[in-house]
PDB file of N, CA and C in Angstrom:
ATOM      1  N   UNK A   1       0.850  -1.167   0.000  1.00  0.00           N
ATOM      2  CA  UNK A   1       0.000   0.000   0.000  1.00  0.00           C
ATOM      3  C   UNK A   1       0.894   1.228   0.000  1.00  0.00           C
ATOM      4  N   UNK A   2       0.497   1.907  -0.686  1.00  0.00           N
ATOM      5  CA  UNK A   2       1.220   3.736  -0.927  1.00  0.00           C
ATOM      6  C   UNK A   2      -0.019   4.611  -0.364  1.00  0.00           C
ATOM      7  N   UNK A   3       0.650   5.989   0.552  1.00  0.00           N
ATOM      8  CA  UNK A   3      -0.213   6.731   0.694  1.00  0.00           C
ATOM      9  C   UNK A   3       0.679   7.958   0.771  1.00  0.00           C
ATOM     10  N   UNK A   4       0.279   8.748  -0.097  1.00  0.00           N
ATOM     11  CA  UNK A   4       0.942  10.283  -0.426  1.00  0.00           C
ATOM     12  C   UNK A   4      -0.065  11.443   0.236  1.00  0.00           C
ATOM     13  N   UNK A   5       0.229  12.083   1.204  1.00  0.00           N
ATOM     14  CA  UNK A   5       0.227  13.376   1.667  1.00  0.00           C
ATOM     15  C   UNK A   5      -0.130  14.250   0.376  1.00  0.00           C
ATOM     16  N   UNK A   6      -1.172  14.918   0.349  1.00  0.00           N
ATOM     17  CA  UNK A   6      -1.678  15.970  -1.106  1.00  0.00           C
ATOM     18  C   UNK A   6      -1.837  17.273  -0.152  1.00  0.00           C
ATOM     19  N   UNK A   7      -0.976  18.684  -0.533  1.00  0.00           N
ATOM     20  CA  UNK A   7      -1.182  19.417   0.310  1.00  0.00           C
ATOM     21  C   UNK A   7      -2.548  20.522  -0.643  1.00  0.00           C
ATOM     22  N   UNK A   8      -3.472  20.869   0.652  1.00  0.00           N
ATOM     23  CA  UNK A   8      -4.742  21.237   0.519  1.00  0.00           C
ATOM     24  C   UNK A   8      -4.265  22.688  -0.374  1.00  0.00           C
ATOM     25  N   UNK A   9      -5.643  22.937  -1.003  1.00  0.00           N
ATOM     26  CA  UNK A   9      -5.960  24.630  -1.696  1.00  0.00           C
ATOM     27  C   UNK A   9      -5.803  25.209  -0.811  1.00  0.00           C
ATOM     28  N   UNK A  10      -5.501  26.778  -1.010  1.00  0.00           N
ATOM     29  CA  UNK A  10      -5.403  27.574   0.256  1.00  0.00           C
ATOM     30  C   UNK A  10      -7.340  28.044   0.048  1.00  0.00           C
ATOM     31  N   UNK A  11      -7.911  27.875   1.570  1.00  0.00           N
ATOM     32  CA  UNK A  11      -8.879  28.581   1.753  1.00  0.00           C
ATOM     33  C   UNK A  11      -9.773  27.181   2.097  1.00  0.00           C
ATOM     34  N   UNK A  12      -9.123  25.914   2.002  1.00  0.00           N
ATOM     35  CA  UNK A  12     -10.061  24.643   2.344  1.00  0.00           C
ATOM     36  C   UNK A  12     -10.169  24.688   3.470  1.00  0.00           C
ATOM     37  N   UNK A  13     -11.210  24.052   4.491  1.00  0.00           N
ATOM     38  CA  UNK A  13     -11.626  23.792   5.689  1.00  0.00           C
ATOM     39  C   UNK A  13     -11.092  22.518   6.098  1.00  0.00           C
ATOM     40  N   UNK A  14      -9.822  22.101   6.079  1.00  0.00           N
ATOM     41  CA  UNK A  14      -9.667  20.810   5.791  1.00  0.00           C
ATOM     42  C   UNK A  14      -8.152  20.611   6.531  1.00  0.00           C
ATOM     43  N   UNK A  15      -8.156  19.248   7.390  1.00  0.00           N
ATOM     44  CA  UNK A  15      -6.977  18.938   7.799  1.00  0.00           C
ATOM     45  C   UNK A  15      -5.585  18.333   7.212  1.00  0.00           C
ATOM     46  N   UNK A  16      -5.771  17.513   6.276  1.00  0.00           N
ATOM     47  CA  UNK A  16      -5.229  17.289   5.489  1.00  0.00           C
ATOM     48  C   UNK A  16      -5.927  16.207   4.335  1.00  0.00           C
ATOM     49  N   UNK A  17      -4.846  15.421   3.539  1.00  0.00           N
ATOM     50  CA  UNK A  17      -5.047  14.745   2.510  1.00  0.00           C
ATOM     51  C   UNK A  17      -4.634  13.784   1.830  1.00  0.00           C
ATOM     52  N   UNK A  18      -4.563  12.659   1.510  1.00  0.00           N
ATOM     53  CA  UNK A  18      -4.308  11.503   1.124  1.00  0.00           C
ATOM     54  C   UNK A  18      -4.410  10.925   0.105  1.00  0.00           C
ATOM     55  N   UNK A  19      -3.364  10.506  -0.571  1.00  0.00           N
ATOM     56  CA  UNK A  19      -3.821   9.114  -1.770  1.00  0.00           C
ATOM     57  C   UNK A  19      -2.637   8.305  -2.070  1.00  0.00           C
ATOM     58  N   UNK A  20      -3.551   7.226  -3.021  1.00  0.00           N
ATOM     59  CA  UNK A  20      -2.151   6.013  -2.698  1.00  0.00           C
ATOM     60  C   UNK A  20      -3.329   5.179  -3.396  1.00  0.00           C
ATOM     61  N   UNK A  21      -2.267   3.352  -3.826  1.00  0.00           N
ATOM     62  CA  UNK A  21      -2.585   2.563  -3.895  1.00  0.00           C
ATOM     63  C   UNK A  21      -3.188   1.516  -2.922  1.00  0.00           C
ATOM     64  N   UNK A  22      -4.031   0.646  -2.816  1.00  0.00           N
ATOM     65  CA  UNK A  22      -4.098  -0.193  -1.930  1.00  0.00           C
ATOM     66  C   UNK A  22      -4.419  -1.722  -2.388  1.00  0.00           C
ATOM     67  N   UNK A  23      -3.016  -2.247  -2.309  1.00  0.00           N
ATOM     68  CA  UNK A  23      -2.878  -3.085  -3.204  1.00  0.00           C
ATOM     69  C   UNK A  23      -3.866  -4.466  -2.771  1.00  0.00           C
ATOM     70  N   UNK A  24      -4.076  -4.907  -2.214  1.00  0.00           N
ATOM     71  CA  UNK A  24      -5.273  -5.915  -1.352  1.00  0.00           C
ATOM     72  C   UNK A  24      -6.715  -5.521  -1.905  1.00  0.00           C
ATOM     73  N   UNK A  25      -7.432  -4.575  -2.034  1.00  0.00           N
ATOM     74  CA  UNK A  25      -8.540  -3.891  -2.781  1.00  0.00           C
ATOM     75  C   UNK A  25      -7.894  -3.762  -3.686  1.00  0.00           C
ATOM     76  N   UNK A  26      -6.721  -4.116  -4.366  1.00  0.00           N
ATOM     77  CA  UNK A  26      -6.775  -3.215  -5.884  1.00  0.00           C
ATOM     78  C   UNK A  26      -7.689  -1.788  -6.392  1.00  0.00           C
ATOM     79  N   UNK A  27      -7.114  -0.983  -5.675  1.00  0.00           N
ATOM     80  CA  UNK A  27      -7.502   0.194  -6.076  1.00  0.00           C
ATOM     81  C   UNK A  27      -7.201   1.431  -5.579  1.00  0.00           C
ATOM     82  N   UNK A  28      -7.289   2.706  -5.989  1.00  0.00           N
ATOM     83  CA  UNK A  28      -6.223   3.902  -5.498  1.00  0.00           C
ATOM     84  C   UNK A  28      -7.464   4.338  -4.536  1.00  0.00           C
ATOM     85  N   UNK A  29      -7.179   5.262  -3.716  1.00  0.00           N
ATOM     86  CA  UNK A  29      -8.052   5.611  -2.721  1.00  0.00           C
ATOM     87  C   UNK A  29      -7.653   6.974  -2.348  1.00  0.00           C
ATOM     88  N   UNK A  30      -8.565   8.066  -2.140  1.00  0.00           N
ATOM     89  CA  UNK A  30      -8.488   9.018  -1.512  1.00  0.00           C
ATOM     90  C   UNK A  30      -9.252   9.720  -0.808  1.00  0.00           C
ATOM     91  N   UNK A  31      -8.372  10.570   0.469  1.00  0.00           N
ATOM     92  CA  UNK A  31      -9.334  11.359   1.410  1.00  0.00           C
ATOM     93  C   UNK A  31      -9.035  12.344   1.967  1.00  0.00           C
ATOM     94  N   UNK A  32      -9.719  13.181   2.410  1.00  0.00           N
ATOM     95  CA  UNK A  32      -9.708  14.281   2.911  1.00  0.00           C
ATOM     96  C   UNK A  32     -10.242  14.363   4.469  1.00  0.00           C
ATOM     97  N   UNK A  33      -9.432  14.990   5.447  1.00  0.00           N
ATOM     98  CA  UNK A  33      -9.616  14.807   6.539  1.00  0.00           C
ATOM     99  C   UNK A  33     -10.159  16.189   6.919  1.00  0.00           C
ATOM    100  N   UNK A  34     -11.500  16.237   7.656  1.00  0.00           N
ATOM    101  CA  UNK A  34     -11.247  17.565   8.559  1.00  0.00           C
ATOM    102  C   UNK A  34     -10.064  18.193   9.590  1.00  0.00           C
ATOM    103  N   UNK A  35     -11.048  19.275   9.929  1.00  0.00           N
ATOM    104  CA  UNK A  35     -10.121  19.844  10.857  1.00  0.00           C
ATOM    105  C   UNK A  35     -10.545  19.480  12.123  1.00  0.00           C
ATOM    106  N   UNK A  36      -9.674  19.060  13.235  1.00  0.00           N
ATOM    107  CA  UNK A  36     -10.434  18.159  14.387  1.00  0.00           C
ATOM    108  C   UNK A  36     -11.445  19.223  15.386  1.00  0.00           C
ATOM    109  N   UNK A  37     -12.235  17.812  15.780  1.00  0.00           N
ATOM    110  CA  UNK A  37     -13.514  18.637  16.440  1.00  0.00           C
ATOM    111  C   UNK A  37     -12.747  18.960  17.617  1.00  0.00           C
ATOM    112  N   UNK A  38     -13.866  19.623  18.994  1.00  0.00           N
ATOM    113  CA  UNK A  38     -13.497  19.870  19.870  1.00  0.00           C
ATOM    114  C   UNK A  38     -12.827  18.489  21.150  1.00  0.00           C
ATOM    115  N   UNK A  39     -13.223  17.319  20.008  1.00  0.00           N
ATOM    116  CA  UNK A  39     -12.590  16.481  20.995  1.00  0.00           C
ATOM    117  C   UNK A  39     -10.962  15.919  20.193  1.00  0.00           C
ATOM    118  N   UNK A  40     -10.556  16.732  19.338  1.00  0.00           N
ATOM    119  CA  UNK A  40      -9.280  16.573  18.587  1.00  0.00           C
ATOM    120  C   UNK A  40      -9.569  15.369  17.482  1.00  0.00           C
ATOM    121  N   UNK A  41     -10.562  15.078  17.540  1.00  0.00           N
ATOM    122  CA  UNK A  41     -10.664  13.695  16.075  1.00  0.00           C
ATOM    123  C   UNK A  41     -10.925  14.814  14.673  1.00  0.00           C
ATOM    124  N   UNK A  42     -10.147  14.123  13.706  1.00  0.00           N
ATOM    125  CA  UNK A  42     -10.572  14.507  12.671  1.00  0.00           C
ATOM    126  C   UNK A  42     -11.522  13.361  12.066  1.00  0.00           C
ATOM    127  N   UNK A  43     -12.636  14.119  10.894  1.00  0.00           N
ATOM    128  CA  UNK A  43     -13.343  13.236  10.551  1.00  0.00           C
ATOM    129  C   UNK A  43     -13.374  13.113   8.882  1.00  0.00           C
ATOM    130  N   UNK A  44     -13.326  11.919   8.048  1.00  0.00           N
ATOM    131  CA  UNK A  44     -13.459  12.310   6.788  1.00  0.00           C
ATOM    132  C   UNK A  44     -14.443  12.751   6.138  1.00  0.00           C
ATOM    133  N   UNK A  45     -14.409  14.124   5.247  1.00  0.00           N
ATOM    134  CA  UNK A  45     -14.699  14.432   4.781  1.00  0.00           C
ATOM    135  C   UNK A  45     -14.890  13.779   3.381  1.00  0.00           C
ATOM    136  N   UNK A  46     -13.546  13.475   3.185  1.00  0.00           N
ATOM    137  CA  UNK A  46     -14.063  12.456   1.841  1.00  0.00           C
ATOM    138  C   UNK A  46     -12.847  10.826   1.622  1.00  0.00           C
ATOM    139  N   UNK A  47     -13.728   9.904   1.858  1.00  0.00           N
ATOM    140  CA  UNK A  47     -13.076   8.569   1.717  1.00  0.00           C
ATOM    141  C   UNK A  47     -13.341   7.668   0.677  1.00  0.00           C
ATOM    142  N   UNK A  48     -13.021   7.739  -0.197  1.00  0.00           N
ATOM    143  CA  UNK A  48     -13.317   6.518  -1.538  1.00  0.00           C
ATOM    144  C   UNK A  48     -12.003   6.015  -2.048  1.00  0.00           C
ATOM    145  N   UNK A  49     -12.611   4.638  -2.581  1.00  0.00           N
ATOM    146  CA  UNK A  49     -11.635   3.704  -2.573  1.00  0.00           C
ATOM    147  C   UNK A  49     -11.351   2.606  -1.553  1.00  0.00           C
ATOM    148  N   UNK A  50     -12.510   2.327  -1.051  1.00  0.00           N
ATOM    149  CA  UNK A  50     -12.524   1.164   0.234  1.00  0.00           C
ATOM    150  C   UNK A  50     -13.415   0.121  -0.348  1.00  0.00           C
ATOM    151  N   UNK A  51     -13.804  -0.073  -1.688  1.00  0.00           N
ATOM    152  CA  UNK A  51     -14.025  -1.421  -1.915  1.00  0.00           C
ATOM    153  C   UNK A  51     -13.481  -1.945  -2.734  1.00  0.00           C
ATOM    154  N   UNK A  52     -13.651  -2.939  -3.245  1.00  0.00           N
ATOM    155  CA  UNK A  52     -12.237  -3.856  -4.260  1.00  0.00           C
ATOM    156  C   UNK A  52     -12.563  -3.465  -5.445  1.00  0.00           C
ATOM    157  N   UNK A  53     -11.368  -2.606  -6.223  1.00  0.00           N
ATOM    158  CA  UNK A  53     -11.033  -2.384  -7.664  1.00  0.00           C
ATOM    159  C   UNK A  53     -12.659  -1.019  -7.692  1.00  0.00           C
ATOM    160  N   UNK A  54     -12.535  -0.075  -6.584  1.00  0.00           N
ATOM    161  CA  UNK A  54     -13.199   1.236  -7.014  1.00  0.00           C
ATOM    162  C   UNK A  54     -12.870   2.368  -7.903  1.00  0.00           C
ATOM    163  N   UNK A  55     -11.663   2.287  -7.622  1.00  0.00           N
ATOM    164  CA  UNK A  55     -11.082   3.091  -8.082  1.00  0.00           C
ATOM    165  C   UNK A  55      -9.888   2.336  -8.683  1.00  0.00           C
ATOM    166  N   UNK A  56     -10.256   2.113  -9.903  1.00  0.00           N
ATOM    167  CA  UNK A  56      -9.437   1.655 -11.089  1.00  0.00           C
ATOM    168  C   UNK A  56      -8.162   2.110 -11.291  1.00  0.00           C
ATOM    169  N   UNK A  57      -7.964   3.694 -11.690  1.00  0.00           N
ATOM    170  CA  UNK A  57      -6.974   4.212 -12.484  1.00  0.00           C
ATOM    171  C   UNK A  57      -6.703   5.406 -11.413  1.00  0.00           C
ATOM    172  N   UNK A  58      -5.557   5.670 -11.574  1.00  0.00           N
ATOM    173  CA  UNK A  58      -4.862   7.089 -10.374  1.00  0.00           C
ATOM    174  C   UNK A  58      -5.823   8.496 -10.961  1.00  0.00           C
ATOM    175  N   UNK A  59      -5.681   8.319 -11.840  1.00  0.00           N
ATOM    176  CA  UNK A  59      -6.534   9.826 -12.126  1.00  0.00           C
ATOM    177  C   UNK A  59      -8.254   9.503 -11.506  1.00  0.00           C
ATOM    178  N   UNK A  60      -8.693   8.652 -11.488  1.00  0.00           N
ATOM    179  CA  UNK A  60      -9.971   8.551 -11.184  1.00  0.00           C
ATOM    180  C   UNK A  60      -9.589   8.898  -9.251  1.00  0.00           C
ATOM    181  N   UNK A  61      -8.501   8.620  -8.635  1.00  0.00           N
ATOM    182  CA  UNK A  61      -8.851   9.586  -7.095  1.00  0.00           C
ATOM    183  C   UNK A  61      -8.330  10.622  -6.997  1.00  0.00           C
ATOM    184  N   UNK A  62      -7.299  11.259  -8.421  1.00  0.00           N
ATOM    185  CA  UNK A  62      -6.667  12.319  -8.332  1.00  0.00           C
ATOM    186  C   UNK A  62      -8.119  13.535  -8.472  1.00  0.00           C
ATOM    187  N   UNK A  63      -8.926  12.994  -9.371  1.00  0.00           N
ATOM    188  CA  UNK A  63     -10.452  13.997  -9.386  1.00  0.00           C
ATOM    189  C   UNK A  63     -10.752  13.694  -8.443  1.00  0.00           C
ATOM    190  N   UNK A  64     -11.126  12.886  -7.726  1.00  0.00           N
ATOM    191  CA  UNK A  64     -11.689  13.257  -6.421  1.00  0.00           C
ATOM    192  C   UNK A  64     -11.003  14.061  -5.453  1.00  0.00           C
ATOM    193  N   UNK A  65     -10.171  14.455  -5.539  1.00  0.00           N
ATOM    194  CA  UNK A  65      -9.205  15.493  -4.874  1.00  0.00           C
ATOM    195  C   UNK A  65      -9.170  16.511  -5.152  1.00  0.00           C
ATOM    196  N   UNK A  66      -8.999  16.628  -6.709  1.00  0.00           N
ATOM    197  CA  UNK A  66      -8.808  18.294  -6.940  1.00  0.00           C
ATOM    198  C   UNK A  66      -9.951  19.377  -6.534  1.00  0.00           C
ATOM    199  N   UNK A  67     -10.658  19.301  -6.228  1.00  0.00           N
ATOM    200  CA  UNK A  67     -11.765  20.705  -5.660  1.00  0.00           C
ATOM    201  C   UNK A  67     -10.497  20.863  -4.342  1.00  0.00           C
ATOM    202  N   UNK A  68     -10.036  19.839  -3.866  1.00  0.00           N
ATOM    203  CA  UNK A  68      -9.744  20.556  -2.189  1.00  0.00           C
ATOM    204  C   UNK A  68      -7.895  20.321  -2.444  1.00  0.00           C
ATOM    205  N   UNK A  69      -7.229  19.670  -3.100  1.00  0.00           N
ATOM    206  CA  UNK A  69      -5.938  19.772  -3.437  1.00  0.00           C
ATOM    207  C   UNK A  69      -5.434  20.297  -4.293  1.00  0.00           C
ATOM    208  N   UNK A  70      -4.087  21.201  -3.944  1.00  0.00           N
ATOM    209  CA  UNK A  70      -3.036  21.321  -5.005  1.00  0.00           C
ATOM    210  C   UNK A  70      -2.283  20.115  -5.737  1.00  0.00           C
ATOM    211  N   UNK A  71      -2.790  19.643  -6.697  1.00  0.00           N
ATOM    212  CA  UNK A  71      -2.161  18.246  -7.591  1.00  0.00           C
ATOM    213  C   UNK A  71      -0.816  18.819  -8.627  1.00  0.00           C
ATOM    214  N   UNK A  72       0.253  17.850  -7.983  1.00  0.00           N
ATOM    215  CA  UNK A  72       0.869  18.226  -8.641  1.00  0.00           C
ATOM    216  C   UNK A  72       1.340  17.149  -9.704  1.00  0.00           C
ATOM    217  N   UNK A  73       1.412  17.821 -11.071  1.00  0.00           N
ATOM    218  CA  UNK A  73       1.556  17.028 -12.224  1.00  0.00           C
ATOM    219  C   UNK A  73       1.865  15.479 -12.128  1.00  0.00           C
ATOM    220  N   UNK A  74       3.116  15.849 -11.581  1.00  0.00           N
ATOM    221  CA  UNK A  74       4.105  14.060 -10.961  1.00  0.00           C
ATOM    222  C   UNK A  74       3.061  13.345 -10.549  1.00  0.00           C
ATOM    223  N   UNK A  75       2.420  13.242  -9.822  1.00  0.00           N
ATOM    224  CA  UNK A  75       1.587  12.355  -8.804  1.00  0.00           C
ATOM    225  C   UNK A  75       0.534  11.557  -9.579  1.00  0.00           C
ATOM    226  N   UNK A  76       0.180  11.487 -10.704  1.00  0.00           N
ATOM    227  CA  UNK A  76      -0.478  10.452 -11.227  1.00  0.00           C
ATOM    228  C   UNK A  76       0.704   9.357 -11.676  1.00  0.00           C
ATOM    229  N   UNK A  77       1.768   9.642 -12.164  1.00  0.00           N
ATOM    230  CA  UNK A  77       3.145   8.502 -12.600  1.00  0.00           C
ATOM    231  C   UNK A  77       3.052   8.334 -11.315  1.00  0.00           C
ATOM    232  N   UNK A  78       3.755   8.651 -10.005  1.00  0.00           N
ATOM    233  CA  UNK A  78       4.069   7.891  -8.896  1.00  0.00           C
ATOM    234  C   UNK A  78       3.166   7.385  -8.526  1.00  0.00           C
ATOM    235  N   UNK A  79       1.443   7.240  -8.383  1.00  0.00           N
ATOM    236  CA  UNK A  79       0.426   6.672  -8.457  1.00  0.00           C
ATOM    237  C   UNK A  79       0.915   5.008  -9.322  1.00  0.00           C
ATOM    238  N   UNK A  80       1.034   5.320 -10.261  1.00  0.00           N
ATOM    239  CA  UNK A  80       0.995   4.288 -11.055  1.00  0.00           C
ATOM    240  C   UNK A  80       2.116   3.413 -10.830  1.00  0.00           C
ATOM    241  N   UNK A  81       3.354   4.000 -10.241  1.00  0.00           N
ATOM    242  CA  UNK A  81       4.900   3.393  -9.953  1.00  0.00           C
ATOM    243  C   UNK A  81       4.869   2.290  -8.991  1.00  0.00           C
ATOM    244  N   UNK A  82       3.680   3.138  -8.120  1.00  0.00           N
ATOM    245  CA  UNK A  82       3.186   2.536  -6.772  1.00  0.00           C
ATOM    246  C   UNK A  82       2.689   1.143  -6.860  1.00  0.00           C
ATOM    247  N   UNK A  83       1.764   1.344  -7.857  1.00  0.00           N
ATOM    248  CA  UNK A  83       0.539   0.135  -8.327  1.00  0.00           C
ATOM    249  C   UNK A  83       1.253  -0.823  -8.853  1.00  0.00           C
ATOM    250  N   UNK A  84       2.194  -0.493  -9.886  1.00  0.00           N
ATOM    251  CA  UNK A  84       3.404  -1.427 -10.356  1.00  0.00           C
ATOM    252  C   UNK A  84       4.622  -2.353  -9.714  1.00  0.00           C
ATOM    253  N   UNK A  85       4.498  -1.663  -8.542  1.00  0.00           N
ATOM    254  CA  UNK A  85       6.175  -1.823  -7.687  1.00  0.00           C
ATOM    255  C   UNK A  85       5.276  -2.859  -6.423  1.00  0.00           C
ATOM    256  N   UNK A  86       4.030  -3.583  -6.773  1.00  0.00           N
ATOM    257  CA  UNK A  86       3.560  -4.993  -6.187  1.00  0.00           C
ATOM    258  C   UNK A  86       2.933  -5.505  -6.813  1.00  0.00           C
ATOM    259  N   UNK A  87       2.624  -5.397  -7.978  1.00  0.00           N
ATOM    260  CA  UNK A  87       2.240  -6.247  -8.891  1.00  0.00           C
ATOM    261  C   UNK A  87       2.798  -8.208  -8.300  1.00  0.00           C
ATOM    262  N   UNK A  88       3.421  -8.364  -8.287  1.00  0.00           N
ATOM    263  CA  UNK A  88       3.885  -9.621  -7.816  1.00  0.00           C
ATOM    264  C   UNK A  88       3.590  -9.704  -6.698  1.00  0.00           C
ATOM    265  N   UNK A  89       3.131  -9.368  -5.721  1.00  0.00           N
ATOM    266  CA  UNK A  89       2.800  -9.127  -4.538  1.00  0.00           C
ATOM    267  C   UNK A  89       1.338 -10.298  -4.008  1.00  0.00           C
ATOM    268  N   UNK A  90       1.075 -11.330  -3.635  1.00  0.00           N
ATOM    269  CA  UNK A  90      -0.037 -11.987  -3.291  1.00  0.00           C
ATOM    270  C   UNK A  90      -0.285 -11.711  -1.867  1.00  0.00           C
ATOM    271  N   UNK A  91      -1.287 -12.106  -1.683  1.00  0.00           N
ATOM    272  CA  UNK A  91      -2.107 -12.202  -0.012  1.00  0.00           C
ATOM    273  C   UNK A  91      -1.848 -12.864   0.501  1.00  0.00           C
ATOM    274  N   UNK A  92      -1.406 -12.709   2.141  1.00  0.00           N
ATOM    275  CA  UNK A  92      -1.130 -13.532   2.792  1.00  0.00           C
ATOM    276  C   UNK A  92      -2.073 -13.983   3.357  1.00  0.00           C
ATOM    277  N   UNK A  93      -2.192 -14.683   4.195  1.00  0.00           N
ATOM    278  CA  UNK A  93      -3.352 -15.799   4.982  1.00  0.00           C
ATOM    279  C   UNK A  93      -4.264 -14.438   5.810  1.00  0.00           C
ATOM    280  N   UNK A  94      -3.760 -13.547   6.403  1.00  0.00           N
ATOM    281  CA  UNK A  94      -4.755 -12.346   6.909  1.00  0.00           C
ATOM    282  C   UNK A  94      -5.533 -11.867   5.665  1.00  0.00           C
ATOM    283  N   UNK A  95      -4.950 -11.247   5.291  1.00  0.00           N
ATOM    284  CA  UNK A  95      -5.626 -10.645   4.008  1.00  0.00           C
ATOM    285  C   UNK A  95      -6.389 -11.652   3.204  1.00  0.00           C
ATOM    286  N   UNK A  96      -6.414 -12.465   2.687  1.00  0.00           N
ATOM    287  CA  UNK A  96      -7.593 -14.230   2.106  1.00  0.00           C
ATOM    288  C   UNK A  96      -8.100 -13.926   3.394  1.00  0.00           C
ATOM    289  N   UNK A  97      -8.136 -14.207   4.467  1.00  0.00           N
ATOM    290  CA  UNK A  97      -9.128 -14.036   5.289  1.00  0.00           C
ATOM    291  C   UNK A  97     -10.174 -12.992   5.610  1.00  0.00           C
ATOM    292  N   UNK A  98      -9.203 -12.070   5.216  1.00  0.00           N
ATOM    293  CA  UNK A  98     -10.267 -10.464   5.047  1.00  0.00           C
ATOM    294  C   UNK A  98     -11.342 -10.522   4.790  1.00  0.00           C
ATOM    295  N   UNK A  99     -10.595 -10.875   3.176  1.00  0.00           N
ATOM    296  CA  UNK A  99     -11.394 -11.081   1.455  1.00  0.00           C
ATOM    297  C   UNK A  99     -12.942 -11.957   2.141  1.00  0.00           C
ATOM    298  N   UNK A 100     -12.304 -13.296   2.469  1.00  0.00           N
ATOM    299  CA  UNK A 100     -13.643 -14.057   2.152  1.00  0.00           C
ATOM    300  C   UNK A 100     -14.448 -13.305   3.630  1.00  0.00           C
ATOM    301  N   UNK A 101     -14.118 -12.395   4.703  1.00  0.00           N
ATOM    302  CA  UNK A 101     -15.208 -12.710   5.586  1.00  0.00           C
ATOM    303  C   UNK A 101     -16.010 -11.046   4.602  1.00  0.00           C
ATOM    304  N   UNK A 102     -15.193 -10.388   4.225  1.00  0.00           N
ATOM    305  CA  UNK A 102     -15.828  -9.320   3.572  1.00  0.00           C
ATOM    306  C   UNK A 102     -17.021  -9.374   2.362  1.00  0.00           C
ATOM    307  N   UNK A 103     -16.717 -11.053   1.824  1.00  0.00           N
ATOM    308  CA  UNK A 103     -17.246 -11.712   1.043  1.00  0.00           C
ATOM    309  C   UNK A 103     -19.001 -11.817   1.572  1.00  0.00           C
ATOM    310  N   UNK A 104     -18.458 -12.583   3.115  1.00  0.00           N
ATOM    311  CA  UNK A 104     -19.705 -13.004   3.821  1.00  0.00           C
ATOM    312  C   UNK A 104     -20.557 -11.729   4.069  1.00  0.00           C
ATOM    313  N   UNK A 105     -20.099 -10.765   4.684  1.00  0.00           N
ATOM    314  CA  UNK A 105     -20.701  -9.646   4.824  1.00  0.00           C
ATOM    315  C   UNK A 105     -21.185  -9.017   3.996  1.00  0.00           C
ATOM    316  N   UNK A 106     -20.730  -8.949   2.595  1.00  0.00           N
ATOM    317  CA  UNK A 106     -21.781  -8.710   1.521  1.00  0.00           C
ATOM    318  C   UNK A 106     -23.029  -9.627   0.794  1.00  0.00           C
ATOM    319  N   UNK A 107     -22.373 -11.146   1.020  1.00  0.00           N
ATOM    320  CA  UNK A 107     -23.808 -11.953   0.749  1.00  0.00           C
ATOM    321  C   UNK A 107     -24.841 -11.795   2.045  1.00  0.00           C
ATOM    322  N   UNK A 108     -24.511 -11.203   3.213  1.00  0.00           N
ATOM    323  CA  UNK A 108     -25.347 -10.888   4.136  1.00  0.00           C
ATOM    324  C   UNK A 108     -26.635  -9.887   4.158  1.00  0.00           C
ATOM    325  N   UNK A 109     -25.343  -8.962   3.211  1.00  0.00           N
ATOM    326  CA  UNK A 109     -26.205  -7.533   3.271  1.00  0.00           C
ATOM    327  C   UNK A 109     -27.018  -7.142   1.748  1.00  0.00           C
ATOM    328  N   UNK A 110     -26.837  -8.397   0.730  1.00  0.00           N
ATOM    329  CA  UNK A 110     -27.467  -8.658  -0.275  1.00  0.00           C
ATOM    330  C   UNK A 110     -28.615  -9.558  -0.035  1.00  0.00           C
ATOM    331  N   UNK A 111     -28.634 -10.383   0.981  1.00  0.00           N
ATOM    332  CA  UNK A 111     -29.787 -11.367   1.043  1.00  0.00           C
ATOM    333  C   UNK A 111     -29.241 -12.952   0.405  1.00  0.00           C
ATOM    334  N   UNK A 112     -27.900 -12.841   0.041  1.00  0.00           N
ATOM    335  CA  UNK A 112     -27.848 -13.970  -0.484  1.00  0.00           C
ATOM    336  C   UNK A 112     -27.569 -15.032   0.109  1.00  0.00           C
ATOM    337  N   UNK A 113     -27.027 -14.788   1.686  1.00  0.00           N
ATOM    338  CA  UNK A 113     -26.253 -15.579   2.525  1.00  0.00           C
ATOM    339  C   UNK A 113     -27.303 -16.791   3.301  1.00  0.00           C
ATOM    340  N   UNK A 114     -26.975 -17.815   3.419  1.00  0.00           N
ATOM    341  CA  UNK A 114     -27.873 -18.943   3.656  1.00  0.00           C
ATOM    342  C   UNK A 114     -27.901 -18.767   5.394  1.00  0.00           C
ATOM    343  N   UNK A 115     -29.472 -19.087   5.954  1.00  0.00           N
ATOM    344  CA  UNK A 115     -29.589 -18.411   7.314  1.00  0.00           C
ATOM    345  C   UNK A 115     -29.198 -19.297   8.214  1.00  0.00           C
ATOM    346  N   UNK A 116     -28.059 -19.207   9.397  1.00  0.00           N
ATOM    347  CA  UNK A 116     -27.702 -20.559  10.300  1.00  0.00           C
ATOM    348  C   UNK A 116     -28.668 -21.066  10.929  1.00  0.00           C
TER     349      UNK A 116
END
């Protein structure tokens, strides 16, 4: 997994910013954090890219960024350098385990899952 720091527009309401590959979902992901509440949590403002293969291609979370980031040119190639540089990369026994209980939880929440 890659996650690059995107520094915000001047004038955003916003704590900071994020993107990267995530190689287990296959897919780039990005977010935007508030500015923390009065109990110091920040909260996202914007998180996509948390289900498998959402976000396909680096430019598809680099738009989801630009209203609130300064993008700079480079960062779709290192996006992609990222995605490349585990290509060979398989799942280990946590991660297959993820997968299939994430599996279950969606035949759950589809209706498809057989009732114990």
């Amino acid at each position: 997994m890659s996650r690059h720091k995107v520094p915000l527009r001047d004038g955003i309401a916003a704590a900071s910013a994020y993107v990267g590959w995530d190689r287990p979902l296959q897919t780039y992901f990005a977010q935007v954090l508030s500015l923390p509440d009065e109990d110091g949590e920040e909260i996202e403002l914007v998180w996509v890219g948390t289900a498998f293969g959402e976000l396909p291609r680096a430019v598809d979370a680099i738009r989801v960024l630009e209203p609130y980031c300064q993008i700079d040119a480079s960062l779709a190639a290192q996006l992609e350098i990222d995605r490349m540089a585990c290509l060979a990369t398989r799942d280990g026994p946590n991660q297959l385990e993820a997968k299939a209980f994430m599996a279950r939880l969606r035949q759950i929440k589809d209706g498809s899952a057989p009732e114990a």
